[in-house]
Protein backbone atom coordinates (compact mmCIF):
# COMPACT_ATOMS: atom_id res chain seq x y z
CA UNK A 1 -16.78 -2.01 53.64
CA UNK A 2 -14.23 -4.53 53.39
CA UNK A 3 -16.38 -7.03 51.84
CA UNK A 4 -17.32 -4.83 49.51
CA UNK A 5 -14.19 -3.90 48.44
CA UNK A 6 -12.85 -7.37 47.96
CA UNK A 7 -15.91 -7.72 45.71
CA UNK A 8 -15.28 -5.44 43.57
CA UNK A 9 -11.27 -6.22 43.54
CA UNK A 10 -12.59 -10.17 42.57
CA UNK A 11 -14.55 -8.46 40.04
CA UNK A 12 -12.22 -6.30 38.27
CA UNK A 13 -9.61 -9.08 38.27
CA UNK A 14 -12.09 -11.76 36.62
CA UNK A 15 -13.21 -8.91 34.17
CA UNK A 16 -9.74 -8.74 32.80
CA UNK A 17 -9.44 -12.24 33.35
CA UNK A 18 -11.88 -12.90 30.09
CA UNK A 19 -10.63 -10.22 28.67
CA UNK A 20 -7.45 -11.19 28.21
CA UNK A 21 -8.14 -14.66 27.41
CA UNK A 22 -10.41 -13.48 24.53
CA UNK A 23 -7.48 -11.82 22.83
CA UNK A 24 -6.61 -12.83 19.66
CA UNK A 25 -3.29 -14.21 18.75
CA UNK A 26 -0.77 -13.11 16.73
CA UNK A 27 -0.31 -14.83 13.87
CA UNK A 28 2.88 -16.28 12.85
CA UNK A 29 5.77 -14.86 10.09
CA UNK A 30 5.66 -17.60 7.51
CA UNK A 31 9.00 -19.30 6.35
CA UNK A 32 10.85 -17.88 3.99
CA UNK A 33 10.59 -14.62 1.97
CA UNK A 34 8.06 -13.67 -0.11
CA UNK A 35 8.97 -12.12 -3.96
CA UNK A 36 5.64 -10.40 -4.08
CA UNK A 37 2.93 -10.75 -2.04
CA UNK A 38 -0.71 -10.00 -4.29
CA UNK A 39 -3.42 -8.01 -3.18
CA UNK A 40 -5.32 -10.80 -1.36
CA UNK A 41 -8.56 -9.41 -3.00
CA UNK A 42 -6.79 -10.60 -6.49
CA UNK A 43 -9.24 -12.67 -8.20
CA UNK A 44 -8.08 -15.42 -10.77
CA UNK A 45 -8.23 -14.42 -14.21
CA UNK A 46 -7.29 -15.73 -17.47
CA UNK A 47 -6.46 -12.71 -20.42
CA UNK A 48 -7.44 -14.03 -23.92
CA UNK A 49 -6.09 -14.03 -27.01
CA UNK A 50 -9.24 -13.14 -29.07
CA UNK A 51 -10.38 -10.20 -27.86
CA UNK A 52 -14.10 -11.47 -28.68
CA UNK A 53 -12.99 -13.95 -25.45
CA UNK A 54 -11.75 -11.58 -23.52
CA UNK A 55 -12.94 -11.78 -19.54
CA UNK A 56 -14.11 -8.61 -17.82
CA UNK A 57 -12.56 -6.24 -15.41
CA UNK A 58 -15.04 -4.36 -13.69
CA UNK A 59 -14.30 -0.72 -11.83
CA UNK A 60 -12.42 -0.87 -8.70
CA UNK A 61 -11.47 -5.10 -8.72
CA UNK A 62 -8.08 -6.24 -8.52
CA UNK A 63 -7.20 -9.38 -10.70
CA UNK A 64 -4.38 -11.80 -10.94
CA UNK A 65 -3.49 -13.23 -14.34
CA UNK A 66 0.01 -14.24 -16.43
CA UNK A 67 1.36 -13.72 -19.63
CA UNK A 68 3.94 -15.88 -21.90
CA UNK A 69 6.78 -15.00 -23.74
CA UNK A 70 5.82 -13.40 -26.83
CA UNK A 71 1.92 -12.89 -25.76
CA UNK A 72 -1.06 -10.59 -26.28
CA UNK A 73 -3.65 -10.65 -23.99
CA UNK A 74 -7.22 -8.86 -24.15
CA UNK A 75 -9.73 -8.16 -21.24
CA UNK A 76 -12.48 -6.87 -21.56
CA UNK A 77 -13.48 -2.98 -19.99
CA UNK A 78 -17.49 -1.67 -20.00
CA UNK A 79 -17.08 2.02 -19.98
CA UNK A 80 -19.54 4.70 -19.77
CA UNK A 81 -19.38 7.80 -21.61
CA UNK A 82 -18.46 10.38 -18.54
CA UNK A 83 -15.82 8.95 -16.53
CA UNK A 84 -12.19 8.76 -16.80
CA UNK A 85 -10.69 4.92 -16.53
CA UNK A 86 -6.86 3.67 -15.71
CA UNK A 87 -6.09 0.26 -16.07
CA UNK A 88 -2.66 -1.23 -14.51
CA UNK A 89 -0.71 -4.19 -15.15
CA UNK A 90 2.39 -4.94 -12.39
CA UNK A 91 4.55 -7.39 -14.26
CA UNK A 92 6.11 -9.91 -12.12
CA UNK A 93 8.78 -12.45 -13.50
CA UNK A 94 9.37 -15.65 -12.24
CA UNK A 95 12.11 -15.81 -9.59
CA UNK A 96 15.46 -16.35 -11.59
CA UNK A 97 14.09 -15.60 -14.68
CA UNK A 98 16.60 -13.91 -17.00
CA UNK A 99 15.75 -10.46 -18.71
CA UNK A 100 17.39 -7.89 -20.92
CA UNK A 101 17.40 -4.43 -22.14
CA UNK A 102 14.33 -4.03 -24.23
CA UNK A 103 12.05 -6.77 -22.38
CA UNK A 104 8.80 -5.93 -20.67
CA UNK A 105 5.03 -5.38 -21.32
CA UNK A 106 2.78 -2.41 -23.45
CA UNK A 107 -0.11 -1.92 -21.83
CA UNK A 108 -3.07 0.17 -24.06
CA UNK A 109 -7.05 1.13 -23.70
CA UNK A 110 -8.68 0.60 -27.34
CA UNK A 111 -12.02 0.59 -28.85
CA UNK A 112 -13.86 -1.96 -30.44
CA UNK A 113 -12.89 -0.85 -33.63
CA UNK A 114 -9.51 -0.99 -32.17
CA UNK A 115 -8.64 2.54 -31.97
CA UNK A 116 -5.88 2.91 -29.30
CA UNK A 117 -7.35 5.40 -26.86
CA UNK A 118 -3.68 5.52 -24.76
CA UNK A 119 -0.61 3.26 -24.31
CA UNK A 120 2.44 3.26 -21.69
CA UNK A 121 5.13 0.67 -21.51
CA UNK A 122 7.03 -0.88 -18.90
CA UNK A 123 11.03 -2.03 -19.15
CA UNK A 124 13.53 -3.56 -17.60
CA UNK A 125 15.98 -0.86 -19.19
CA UNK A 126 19.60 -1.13 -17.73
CA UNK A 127 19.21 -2.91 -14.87
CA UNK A 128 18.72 -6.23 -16.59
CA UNK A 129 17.37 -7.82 -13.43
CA UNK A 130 14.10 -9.46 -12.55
CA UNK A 131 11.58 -7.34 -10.71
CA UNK A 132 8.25 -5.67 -10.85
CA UNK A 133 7.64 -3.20 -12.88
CA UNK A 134 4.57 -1.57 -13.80
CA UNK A 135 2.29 0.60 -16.67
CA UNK A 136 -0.89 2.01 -16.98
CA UNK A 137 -3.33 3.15 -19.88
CA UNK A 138 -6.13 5.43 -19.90
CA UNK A 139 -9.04 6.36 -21.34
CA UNK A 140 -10.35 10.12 -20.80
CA UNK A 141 -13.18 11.98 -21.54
CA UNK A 142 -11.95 15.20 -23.23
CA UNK A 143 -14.08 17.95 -25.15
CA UNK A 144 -11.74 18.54 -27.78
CA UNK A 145 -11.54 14.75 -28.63
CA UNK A 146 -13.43 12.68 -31.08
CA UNK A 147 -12.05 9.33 -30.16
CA UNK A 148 -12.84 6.94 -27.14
CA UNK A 149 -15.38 9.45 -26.22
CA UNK A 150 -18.35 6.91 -26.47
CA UNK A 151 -20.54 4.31 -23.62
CA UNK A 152 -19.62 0.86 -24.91
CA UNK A 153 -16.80 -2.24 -25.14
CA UNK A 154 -13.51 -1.63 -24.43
CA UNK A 155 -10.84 -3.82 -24.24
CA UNK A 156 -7.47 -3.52 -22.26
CA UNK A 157 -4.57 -5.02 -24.17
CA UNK A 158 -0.85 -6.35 -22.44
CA UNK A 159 1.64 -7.28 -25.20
CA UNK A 160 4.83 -8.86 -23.59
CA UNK A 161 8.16 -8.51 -25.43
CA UNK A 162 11.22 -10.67 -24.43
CA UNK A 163 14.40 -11.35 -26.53
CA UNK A 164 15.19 -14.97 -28.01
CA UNK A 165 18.17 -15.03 -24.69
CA UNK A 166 15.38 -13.65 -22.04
CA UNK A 167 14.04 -16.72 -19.92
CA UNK A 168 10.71 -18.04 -21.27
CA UNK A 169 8.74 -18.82 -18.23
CA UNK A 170 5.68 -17.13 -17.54
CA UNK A 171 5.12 -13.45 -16.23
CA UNK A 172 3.02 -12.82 -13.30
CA UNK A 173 0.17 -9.98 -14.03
CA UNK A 174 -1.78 -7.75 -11.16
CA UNK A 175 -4.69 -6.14 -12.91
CA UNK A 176 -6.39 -2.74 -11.25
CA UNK A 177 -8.91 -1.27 -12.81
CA UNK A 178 -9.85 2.34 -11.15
CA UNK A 179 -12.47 5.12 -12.21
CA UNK A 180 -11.31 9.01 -11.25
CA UNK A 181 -13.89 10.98 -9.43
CA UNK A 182 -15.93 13.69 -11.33
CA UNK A 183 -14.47 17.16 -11.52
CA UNK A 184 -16.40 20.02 -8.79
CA UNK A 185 -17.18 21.71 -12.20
CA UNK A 186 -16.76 21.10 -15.80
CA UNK A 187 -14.56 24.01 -17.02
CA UNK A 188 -13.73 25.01 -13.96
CA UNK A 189 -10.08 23.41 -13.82
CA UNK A 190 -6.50 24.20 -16.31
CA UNK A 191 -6.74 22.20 -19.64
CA UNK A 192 -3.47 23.13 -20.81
CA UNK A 193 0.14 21.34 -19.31
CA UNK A 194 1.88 23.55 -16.60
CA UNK A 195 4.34 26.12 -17.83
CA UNK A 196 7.14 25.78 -14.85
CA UNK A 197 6.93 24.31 -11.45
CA UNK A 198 9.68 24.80 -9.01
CA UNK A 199 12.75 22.38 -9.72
CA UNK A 200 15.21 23.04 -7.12
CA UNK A 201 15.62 20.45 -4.41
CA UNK A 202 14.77 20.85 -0.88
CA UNK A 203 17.17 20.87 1.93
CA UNK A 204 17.60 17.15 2.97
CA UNK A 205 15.36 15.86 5.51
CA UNK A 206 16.82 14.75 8.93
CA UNK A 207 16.46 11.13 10.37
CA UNK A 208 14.07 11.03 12.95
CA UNK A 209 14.94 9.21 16.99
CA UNK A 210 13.63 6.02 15.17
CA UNK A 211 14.05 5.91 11.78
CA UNK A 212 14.38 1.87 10.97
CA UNK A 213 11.24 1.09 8.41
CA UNK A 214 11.19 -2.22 6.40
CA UNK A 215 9.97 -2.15 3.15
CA UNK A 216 7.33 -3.87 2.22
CA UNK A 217 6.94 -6.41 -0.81
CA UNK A 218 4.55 -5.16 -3.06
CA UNK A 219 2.35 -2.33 -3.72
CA UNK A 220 -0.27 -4.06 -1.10
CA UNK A 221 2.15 -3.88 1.49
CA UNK A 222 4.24 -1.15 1.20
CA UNK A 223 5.88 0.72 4.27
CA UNK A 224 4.33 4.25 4.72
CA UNK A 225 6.86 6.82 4.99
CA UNK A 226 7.02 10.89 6.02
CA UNK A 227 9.66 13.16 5.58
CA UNK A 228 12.50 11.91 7.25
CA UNK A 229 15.24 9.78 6.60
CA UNK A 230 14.66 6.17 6.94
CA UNK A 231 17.26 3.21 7.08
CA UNK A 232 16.80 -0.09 6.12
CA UNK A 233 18.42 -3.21 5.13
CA UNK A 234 18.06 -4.67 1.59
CA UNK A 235 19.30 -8.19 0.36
CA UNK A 236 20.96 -8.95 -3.35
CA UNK A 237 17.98 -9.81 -5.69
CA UNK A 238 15.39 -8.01 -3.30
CA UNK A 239 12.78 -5.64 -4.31
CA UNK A 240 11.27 -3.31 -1.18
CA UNK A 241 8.41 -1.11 -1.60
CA UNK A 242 7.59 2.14 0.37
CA UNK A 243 4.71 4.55 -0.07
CA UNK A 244 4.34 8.49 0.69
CA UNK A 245 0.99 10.76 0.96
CA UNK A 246 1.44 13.24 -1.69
CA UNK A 247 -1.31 16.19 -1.85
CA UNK A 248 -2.19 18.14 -4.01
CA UNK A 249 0.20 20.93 -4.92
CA UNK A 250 2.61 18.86 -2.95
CA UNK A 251 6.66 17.93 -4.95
CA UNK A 252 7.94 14.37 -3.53
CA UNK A 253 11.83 14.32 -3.63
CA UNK A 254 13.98 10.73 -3.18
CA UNK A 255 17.11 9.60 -2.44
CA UNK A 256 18.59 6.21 -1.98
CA UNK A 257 22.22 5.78 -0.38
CA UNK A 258 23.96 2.51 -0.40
CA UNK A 259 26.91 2.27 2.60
CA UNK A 260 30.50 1.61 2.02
CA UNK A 261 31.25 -2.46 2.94
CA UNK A 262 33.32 -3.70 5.63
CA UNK A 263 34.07 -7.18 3.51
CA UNK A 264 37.66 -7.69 3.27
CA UNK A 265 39.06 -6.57 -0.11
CA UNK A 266 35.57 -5.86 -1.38
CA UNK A 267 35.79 -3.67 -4.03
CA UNK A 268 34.42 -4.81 -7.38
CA UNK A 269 32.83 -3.10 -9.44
CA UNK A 270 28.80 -3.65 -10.27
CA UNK A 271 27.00 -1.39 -12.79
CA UNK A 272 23.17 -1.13 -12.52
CA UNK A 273 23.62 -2.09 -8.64
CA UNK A 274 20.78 -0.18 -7.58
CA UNK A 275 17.33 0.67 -9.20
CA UNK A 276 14.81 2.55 -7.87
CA UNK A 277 10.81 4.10 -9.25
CA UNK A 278 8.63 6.68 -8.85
CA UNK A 279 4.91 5.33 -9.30
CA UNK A 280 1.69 6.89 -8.80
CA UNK A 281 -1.55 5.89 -6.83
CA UNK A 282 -3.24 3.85 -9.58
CA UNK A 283 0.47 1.94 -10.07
CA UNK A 284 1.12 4.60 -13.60
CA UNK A 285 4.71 4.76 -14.10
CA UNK A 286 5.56 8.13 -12.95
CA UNK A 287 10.06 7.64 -13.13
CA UNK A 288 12.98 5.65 -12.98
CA UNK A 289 16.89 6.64 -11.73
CA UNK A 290 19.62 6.03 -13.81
CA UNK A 291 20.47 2.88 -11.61
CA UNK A 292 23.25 3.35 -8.80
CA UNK A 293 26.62 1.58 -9.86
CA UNK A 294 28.74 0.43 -6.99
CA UNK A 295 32.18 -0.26 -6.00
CA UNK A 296 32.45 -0.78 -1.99
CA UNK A 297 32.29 2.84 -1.39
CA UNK A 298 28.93 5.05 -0.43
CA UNK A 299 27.30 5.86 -2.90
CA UNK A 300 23.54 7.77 -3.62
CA UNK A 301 21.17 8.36 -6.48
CA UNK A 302 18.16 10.49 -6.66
CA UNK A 303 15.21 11.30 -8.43
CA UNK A 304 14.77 13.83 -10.94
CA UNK A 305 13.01 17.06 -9.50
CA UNK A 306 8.92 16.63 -10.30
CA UNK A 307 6.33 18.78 -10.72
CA UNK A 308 3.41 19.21 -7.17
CA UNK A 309 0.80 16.85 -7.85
CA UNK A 310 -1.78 18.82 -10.03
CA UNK A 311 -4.75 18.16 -12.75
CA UNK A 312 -3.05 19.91 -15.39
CA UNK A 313 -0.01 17.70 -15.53
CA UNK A 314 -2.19 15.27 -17.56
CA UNK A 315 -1.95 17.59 -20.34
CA UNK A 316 1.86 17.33 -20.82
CA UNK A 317 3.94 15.42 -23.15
CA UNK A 318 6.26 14.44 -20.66
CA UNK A 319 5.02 11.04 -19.25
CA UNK A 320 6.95 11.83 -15.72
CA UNK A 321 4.92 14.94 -15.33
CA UNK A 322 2.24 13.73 -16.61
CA UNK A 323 2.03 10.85 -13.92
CA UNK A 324 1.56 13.34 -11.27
CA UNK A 325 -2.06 14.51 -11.83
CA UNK A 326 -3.29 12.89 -8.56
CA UNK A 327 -2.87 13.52 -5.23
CA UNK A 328 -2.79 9.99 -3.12
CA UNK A 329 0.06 7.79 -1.97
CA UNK A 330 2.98 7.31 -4.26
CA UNK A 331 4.81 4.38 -4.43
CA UNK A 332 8.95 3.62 -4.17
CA UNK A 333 10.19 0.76 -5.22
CA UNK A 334 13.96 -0.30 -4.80
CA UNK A 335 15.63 -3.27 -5.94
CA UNK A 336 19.56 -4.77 -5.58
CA UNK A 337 21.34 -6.57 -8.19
CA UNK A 338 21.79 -10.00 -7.43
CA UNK A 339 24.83 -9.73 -8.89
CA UNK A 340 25.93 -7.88 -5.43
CA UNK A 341 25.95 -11.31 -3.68
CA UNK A 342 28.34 -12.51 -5.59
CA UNK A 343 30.82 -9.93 -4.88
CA UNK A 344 29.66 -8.77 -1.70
CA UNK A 345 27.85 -11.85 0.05
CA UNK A 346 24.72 -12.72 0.63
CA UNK A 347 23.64 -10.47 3.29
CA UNK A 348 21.49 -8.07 3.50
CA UNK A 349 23.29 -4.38 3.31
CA UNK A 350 22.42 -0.90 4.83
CA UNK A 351 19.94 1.16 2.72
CA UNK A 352 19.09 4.65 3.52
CA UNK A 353 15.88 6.35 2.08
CA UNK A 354 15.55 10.10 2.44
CA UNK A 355 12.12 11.40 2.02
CA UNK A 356 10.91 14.96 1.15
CA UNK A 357 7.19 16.00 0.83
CA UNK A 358 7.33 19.89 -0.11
CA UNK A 359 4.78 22.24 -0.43
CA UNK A 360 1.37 23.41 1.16
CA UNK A 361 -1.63 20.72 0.91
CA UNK A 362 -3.96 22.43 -1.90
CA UNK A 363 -7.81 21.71 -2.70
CA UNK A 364 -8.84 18.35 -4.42
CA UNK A 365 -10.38 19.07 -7.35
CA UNK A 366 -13.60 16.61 -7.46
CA UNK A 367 -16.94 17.15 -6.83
CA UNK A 368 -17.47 14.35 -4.08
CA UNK A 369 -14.84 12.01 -1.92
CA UNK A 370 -11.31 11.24 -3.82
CA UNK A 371 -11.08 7.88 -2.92
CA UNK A 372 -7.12 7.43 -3.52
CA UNK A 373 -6.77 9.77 -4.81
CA UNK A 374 -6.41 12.28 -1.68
CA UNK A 375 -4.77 12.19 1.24
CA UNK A 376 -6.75 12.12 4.41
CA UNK A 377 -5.64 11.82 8.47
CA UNK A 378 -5.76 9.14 8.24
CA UNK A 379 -3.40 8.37 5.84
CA UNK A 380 -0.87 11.00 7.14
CA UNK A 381 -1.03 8.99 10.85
CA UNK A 382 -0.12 5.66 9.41
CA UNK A 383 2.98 7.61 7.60
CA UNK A 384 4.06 8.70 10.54
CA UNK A 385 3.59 5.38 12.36
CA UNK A 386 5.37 3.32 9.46
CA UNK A 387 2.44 1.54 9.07
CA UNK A 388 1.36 -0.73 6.08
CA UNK A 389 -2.39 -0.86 4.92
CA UNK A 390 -2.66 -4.36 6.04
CA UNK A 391 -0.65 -3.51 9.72
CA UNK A 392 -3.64 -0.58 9.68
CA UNK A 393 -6.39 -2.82 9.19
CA UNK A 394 -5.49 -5.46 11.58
CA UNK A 395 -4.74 -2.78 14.41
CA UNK A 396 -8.01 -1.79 13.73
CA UNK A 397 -9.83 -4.81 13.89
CA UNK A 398 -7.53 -5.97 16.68
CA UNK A 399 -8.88 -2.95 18.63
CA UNK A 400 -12.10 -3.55 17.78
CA UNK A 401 -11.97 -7.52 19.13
CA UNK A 402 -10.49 -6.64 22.28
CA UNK A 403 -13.11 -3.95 23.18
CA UNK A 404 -15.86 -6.24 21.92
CA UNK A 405 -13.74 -9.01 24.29
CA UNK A 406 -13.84 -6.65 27.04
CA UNK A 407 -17.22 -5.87 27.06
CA UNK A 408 -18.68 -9.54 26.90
CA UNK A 409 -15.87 -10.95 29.07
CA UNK A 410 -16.73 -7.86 31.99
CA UNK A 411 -21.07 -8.39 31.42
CA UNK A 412 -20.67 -12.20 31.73
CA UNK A 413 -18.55 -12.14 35.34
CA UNK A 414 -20.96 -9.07 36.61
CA UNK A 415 -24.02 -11.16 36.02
CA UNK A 416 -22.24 -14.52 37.55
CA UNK A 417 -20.98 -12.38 40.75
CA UNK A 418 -24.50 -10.85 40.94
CA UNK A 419 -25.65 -14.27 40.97
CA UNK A 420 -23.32 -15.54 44.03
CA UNK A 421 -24.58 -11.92 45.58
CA UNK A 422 -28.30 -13.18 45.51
CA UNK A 423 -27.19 -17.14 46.75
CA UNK A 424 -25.26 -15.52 49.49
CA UNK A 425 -27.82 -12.42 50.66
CA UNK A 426 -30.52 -15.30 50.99
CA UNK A 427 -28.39 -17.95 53.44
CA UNK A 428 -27.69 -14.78 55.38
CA UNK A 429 -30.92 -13.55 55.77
CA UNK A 430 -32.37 -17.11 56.52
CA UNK A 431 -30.18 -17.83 58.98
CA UNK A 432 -31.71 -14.63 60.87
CA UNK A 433 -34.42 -15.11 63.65
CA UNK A 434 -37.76 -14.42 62.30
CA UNK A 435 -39.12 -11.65 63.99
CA UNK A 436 -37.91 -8.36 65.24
CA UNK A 437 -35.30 -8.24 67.00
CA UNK A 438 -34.02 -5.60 68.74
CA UNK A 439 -30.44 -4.63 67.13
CA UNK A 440 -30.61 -7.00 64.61
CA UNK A 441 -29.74 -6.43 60.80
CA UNK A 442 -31.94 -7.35 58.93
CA UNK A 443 -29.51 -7.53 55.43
CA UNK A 444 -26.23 -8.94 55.57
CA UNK A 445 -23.04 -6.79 55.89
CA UNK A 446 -25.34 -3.87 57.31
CA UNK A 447 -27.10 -2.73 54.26
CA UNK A 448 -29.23 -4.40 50.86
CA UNK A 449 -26.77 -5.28 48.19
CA UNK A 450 -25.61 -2.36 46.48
CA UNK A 451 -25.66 -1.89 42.48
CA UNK A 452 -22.34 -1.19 41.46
C-alpha cells in the first residue's frame, strides 16, 4: 500500500508538473500609452473621392481609413431591399492636432442617384480639444417611404470640416458597418416616437467594496461597468472609455465628478475641463454634457435624463432619443483638457463615474438572435467583473489552453509511469523461482498492477 501510494503521489505531482509548464505566459504592457487602440480586425482601407472608385464595406467588417482637411470620401455599401443598415465613422485626430468649435466630420447613407437616405454629424463643440468622436447614418426600410427603399449601390459619404486655424494633419477613420436583425413581426411593433418616458433621476448608486475600474482606450477596449460607482484616475489630454449593458426598456443615468486638488495654490480656472458622451452600440451619437469647467474645487456633471432603450425612439425628432432604439452595450467616453496640466501638473487626477441602469429588462423585439444588440449573461458577468471584450476573450482562451495543457500534460506522464509499471512488474517477476512455491507471490507488491 505504500508503494502504491507513492505512485500515485509521483503521479499527481508530474501531472501538474506539465501542466504548469504548458501555461501560457502573460504577455507584456507595451511602453507608453496608447491614444486609441483600433479594433484589431480593422482592415486597411482607402475612401475615394469619386464615388464611382469608391471601395466596399461589407455587413459586419470593421475598417480603418483617414481623411484630410477639407475632404470627402465615398465607400461603397451593397444593400438589399429588407434590412436596416448603420454605418459609423470614429474620428480620431492626430495627437496634438489643434481643433475648434465647428470642426469635425458629416457622415450620410445616399443612393446612387445621390439621394441622402440619413445624415448625423460629429463636433468638437466647446471643448476645443482633440479626441474621438463619433456619427452614424442609416438607411431604413420604412412602409410609408419612397426613398432608399430599393436592392442596389449605396454609397457611405464622410465630409470633414476644419477651420483655416485647425491643424491640417490627417484624421484617423474606424469604419463599422452593421445590419439590425429582422423584426418578430412586421406590424407588430410602435411606428410612432414615444409620447413621455420617465425623466426623473434615480437615487445615486453606491460604490461597491472594490470599485477601482480603468477605462479603456477605445470602443474595442472599453471597461464594462454595472451600477455602482466607480473611481478612476484620468491624465490631462486623456480620453477613457467605459461601456454599460443597457436592455431593453432599461434608462442609463451618468455622472462624472472631478476631486478638489491638493497642489499648492492651485486654483485656476479651466472652462471645458471635462467632456464626456453618451454613444450607442453601433458607435451612433446618442449625447454630449455641457463640458465640466474647473477651478481646484469638486466639481460633477451629468447626463441629461434619456428615454429606456425602445424601437419606437427611432421615430423621434430628437437625435438623443432617437439613439436609444437598441438594447446592447452603451458606450462612455470621458476626456480631460490638456490644458489641466498646465495648471494642475501632469498627473493623472481622481475621476469618479457613477453608474445607474434603471428599469426592468423587457423583450427584444427581433425575430431571431440580437447580436449587439441585446444583452445576454454573458454580457451582464463581464460588467460585473470589469472586464473588457478583449480581457473576456483571452480568459477564455486562457482557460481553454490550460485545460487542453492539463489533459495532454496528465495522459503523457500516465502512459510513461505505466510504462516504468510494466519494466518494473517484469524484473520482479523474473527474479522469482520458476515453479510453485509454497508462499510465494507470484506478482510483485502482493497483487497484479492495478488500473488507476
Amino acid at each position: 500500500m505504500r508503494q502504491r501510494s507513492r505512485g500515485r503521489v509521483t503521479l499527481a505531482a508530474a501531472a501538474a508538473m506539465f501542466a504548469v509548464a504548458a501555461l501560457p505566459g502573460q504577455a507584456l504592457a507595451a511602453d507608453g500609452a496608447v491614444p486609441y487602440t483600433f479594433d484589431p480586425k480593422a482592415s486597411e482601407v482607402s475612401g475615394a473621392e469619386l464615388n464611382t472608385d469608391a471601395p466596399e464595406l461589407r455587413a459586419g467588417s470593421v475598417h480603418k481609413s483617414s481623411i484630410k482637411a477639407g475632404e470627402k470620401l465615398y465607400y461603397r455599401l451593397n444593400l438589399d431591399a429588407k434590412t436596416n443598415a448603420y454605418v459609423s465613422a470614429v474620428v480620431v485626430p492626430e495627437d496634438g492636432g489643434k481643433v475648434a468649435y465647428g470642426d469635425g466630420v458629416e457622415v450620410s447613407i445616399r443612393s446612387s442617384s445621390d439621394q441622402q437616405c440619413s445624415s448625423r454629424d460629429a463636433r468638437f463643440g466647446s471643448a476645443e480639444y482633440p479626441r474621438p468622436i463619433a456619427a452614424y447614418a442609416s438607411r431604413l426600410i420604412n412602409e410609408d417611404n419612397t426613398s432608399c427603399q430599393d436592392a442596389g449601390t449605396y454609397y457611405f459619404l464622410v465630409e470633414r470640416t476644419s477651420k483655416e486655424t485647425s491643424g491640417k494633419g490627417d484624421w484617423d477613420l474606424e469604419l463599422r458597418y452593421l445590419s439590425e436583425p429582422q423584426v418578430a413581426k412586421a406590424g407588430s411593433l410602435p411606428t410612432g416616437a414615444p409620447e413621455d418616458w420617465p425623466s426623473a433621476s434615480p437615487a445615486p448608486p453606491s460604490p461597491a467594496a472594490d470599485n477601482r475600474r480603468h477605462g479603456g482606450t477605445s470602443y474595442y477596449d472599453a471597461t464594462s461597468l454595472e451600477t455602482g460607482e466607480w473611481r478612476d484616475e484620468i491624465a490631462p489630454g486623456q480620453t477613457l472609455f467605459y461601456r454599460v449593458p443597457v436592455d431593453w426598456g432599461q434608462q442609463i443615468f451618468a455622472t462624472a465628478r472631478m476631486s478638489n486638488t491638493t497642489v499648492p495654490g492651485a486654483d485656476t480656472y479651466v472652462s471645458s475641463a471635462l467632456a464626456m458622451a453618451l454613444d450607442n452600440p453601433a458607435q451612433g451619437h446618442v449625447d454630449s454634457v455641457s463640458p465640466l469647467s474647473y477651478s481646484g474645487k469638486p466639481a460633477s456633471v451629468s447626463l441629461d435624463p434619456l428615454p429606456p432603450v425602445a424601437y419606437e425612439n427611432r421615430f423621434d425628432s430628437d437625435s438623443s432619443v432617437s439613439a436609444m432604439r437598441f438594447a446592447g452595450w452603451y458606450y462612455l467616453s470621458v476626456t480631460l483638457n490638456p490644458e489641466i496640466g498646465k495648471a494642475y501638473g501632469t498627473k493623472p487626477m481622481p475621476l469618479t463615474l457613477a453608474v445607474k441602469v434603471d428599469g426592468t429588462a423587457g423583450k427584444s423585439p427581433y425575430a431571431g438572435g440580437a447580436g449587439i444588440f441585446g444583452v445576454t449573461q454573458h454580457d451582464k458577468d463581464m460588467a460585473r467583473n470589469g472586464q473588457s471584450g478583449p480581457q473576456a476573450a483571452a480568459d477564455e482562451s486562457s482557460t481553454m489552453k490550460l485545460v487542453a495543457a492539463a489533459g495532454i500534460g496528465a495522459g503523457t506522464v500516465l502512459v510513461l509511469w505505466l510504462g516504468v509499471w510494466t519494466l518494473i512488474a517484469r524484473r520482479r517477476a523474473a527474479a522469482v523461482p520458476s515453479g510453485p512455491v509454497a508462499g510465494a507471490q507470484q506478482y510483485p507488491y502482493g497483487g497484479p498492477p492495478q488500473a488507476w
